[in-house]
PDB file of N, CA and C in Angstrom:
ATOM      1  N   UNK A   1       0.867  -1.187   0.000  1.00  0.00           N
ATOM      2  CA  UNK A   1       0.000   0.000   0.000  1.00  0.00           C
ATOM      3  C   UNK A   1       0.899   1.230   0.000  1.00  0.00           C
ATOM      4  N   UNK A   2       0.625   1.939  -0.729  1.00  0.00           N
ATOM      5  CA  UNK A   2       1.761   3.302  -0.647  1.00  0.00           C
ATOM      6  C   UNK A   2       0.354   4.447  -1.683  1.00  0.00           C
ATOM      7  N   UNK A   3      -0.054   4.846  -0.111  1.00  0.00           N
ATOM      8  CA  UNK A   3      -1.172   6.115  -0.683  1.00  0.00           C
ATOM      9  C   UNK A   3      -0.371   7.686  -0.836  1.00  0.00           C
ATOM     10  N   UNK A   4      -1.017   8.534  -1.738  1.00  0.00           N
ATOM     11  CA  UNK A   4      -0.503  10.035  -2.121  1.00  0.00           C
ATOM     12  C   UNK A   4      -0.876  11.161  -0.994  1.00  0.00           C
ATOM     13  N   UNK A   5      -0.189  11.349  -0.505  1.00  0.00           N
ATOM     14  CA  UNK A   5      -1.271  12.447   0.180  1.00  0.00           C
ATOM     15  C   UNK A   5      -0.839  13.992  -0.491  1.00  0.00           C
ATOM     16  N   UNK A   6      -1.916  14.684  -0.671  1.00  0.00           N
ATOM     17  CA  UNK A   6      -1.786  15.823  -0.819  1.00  0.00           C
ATOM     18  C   UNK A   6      -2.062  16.890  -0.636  1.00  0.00           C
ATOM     19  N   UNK A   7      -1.397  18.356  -0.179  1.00  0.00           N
ATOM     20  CA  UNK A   7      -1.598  18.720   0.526  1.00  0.00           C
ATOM     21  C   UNK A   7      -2.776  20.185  -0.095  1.00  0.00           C
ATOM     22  N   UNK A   8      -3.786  20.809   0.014  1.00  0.00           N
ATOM     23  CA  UNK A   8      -4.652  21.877  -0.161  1.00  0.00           C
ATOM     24  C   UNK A   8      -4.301  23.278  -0.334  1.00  0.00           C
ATOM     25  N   UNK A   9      -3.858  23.705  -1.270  1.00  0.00           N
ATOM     26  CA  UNK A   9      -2.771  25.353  -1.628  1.00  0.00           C
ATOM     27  C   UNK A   9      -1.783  24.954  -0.727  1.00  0.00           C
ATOM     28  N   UNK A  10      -1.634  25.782  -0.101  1.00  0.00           N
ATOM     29  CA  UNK A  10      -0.431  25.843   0.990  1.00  0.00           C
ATOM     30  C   UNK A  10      -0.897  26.258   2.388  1.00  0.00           C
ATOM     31  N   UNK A  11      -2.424  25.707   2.599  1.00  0.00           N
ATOM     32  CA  UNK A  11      -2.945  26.175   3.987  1.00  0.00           C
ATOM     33  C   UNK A  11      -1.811  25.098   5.297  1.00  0.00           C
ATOM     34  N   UNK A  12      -1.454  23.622   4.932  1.00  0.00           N
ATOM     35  CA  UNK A  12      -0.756  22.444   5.586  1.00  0.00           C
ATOM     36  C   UNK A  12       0.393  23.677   5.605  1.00  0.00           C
ATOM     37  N   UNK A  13       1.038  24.038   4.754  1.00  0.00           N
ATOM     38  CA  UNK A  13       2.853  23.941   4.524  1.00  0.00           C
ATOM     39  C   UNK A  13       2.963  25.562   5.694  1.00  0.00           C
ATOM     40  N   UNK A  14       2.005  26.380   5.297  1.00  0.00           N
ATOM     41  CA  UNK A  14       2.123  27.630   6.278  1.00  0.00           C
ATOM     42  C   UNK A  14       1.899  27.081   7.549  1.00  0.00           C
ATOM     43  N   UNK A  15       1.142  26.094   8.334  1.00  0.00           N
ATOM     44  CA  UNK A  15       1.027  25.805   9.533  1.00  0.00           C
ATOM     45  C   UNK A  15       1.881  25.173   9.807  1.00  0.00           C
ATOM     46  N   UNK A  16       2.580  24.030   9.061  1.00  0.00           N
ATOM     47  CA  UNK A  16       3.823  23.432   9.532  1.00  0.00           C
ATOM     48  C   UNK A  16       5.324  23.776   9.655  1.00  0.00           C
ATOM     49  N   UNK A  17       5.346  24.998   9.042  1.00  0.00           N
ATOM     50  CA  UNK A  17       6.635  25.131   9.171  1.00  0.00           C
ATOM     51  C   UNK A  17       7.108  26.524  10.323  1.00  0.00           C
ATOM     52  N   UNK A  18       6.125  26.539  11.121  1.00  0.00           N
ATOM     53  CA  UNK A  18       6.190  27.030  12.392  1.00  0.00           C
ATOM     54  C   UNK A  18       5.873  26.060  13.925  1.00  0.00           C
ATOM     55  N   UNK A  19       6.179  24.833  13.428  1.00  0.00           N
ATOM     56  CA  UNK A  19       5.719  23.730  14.579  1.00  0.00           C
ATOM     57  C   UNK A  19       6.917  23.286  15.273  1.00  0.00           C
ATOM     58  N   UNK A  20       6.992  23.010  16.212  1.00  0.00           N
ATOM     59  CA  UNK A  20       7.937  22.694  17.148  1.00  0.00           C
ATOM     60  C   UNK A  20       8.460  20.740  16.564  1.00  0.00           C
ATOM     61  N   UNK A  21      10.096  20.593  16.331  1.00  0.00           N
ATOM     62  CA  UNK A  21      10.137  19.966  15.981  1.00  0.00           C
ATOM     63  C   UNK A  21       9.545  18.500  16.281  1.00  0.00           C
ATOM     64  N   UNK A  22       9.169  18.029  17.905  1.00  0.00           N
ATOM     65  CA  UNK A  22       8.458  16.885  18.467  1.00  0.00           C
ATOM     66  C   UNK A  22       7.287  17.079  17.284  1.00  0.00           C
ATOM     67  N   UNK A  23       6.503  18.011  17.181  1.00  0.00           N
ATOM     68  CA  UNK A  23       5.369  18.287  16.654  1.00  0.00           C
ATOM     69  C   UNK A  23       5.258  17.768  15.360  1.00  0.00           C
ATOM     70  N   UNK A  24       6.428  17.913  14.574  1.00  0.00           N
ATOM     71  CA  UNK A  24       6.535  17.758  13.153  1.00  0.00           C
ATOM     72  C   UNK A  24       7.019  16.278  13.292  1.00  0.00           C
ATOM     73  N   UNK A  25       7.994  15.457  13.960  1.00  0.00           N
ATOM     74  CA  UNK A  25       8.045  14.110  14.034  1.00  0.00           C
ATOM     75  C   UNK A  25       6.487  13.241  13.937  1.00  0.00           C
ATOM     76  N   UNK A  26       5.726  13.638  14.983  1.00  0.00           N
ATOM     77  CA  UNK A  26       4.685  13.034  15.122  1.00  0.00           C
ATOM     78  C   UNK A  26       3.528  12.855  13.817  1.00  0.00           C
ATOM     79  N   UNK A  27       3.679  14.281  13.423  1.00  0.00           N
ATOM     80  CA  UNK A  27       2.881  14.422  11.863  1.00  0.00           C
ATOM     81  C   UNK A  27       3.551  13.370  10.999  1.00  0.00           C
ATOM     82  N   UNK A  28       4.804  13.412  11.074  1.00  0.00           N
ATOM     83  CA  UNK A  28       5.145  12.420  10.058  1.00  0.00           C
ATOM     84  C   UNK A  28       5.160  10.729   9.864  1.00  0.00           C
ATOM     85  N   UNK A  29       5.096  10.934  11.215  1.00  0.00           N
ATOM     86  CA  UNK A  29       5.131   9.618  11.936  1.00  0.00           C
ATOM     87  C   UNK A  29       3.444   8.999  11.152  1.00  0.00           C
ATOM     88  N   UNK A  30       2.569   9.881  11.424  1.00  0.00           N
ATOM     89  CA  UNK A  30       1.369   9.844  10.563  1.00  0.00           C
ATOM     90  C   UNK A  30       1.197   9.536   8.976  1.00  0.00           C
ATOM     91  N   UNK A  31       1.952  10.365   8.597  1.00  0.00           N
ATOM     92  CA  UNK A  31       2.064  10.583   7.178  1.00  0.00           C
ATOM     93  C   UNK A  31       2.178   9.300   7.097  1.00  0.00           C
ATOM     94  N   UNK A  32       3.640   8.287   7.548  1.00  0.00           N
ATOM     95  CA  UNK A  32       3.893   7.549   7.090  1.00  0.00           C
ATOM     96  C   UNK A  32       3.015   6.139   7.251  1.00  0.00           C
ATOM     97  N   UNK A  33       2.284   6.443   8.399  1.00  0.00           N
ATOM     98  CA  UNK A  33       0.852   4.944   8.712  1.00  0.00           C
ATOM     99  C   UNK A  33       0.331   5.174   7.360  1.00  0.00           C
ATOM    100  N   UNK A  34       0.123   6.794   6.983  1.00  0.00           N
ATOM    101  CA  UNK A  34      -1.045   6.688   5.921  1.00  0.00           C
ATOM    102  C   UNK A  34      -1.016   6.240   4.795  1.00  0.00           C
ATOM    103  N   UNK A  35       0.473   6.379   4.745  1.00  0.00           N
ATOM    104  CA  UNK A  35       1.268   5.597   3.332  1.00  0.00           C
ATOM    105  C   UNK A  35       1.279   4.676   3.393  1.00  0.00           C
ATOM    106  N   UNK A  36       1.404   3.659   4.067  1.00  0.00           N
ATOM    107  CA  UNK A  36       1.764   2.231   4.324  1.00  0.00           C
ATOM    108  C   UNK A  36       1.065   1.168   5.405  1.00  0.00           C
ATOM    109  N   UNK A  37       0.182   2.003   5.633  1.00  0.00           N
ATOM    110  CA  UNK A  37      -0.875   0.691   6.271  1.00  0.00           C
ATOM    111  C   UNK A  37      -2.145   0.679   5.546  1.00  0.00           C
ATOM    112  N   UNK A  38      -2.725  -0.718   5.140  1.00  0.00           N
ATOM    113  CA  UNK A  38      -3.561  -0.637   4.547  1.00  0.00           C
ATOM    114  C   UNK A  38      -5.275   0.029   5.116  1.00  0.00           C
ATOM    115  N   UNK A  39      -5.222  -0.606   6.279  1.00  0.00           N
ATOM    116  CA  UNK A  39      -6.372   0.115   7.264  1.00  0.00           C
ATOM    117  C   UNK A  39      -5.656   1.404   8.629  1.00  0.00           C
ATOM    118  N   UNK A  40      -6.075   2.185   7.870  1.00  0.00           N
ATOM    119  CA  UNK A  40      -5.997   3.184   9.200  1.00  0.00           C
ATOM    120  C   UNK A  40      -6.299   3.647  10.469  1.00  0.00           C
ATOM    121  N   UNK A  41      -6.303   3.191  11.646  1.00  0.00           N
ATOM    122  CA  UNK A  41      -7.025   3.760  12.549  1.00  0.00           C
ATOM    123  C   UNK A  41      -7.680   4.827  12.396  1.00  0.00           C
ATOM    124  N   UNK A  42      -8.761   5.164  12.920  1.00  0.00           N
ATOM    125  CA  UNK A  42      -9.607   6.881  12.851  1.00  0.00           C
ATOM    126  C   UNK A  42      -8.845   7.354  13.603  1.00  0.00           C
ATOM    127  N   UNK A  43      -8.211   6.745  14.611  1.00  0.00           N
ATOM    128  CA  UNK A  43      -7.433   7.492  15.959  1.00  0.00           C
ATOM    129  C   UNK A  43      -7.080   8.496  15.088  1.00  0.00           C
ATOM    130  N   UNK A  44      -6.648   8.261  13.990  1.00  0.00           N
ATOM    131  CA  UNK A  44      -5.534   9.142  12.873  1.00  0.00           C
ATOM    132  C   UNK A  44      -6.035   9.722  11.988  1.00  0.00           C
ATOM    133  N   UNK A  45      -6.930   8.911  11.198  1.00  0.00           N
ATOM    134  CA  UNK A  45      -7.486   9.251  10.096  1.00  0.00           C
ATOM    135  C   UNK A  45      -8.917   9.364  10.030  1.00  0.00           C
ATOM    136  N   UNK A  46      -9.518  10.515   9.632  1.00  0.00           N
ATOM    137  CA  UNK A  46     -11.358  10.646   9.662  1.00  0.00           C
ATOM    138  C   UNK A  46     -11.334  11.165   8.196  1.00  0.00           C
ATOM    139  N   UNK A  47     -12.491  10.684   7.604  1.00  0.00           N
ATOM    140  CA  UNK A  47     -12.838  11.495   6.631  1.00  0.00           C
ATOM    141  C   UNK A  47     -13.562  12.630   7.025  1.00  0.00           C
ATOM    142  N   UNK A  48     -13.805  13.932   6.282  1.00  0.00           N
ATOM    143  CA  UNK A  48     -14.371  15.015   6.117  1.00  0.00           C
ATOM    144  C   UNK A  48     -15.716  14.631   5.449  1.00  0.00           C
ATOM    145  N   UNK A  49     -16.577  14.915   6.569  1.00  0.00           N
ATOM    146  CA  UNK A  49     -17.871  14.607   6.095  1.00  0.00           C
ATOM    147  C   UNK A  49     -18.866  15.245   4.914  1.00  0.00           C
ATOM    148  N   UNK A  50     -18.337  16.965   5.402  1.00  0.00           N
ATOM    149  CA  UNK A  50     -18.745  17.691   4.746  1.00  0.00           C
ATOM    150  C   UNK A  50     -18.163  17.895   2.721  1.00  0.00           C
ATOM    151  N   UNK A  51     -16.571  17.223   3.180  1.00  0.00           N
ATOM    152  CA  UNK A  51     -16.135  17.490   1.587  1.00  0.00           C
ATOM    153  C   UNK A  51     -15.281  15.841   1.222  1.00  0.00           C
ATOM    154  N   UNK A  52     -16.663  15.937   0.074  1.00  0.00           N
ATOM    155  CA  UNK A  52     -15.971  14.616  -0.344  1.00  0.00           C
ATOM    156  C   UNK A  52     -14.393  14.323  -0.857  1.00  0.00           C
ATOM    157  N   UNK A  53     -13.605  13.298  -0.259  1.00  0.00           N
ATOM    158  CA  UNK A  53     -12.469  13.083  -0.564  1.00  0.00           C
ATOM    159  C   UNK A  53     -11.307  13.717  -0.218  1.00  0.00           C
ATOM    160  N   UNK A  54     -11.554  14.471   0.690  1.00  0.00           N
ATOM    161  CA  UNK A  54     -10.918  15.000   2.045  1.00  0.00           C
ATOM    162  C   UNK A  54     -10.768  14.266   3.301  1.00  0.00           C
ATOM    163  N   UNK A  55      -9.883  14.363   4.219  1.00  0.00           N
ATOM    164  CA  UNK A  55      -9.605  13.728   5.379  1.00  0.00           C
ATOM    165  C   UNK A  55      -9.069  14.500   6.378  1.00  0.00           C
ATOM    166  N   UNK A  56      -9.313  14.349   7.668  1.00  0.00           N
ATOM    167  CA  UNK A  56      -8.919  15.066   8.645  1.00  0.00           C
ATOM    168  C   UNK A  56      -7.766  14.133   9.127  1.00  0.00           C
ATOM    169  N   UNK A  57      -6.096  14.548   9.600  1.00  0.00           N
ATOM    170  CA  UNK A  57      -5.161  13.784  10.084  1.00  0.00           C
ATOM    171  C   UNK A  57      -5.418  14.043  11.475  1.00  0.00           C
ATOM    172  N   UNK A  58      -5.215  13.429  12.422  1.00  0.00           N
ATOM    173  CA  UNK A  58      -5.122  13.718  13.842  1.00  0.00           C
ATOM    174  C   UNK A  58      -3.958  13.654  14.460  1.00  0.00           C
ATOM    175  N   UNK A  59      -3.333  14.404  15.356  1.00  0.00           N
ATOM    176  CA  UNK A  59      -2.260  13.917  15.620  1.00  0.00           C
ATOM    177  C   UNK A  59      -1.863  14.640  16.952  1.00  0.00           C
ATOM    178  N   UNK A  60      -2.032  13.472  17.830  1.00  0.00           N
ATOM    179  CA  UNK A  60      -1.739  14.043  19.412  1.00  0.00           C
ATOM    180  C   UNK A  60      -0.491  14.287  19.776  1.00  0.00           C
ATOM    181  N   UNK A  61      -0.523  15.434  20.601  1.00  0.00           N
ATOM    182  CA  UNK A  61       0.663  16.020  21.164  1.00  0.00           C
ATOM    183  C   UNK A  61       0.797  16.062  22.890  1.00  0.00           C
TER     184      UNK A  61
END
């Protein structure tokens, strides 16, 4: 399994690149379940109800 994620203009890239580095490990740490596991926990992953084919990442700090 190796999914695309991509990211929406640059609303992701302006919020992330003011995050404290623990912060940005953990996102990635995400990224990479999302790439490579075939079922995702919701813990992590929700779809966006309101817009199809969108997803909300979660990611506790």
């Amino acid at each position: 399994m190796n999914r695309q994620i991509v990211f929406y203009k640059e609303h992701f890239l302006d919020f992330y690149k003011d995050l404290d580095t623990k912060v940005k490990d953990k996102i990635q740490y995400v990224f990479e379940l999302i790439k490579q596991v075939e079922r995702v926990p919701d813990k992590f992953l929700s779809p966006m109800t309101s817009c199809e084919g969108l997803f909300e990442i979660r990611v506790e700090y």
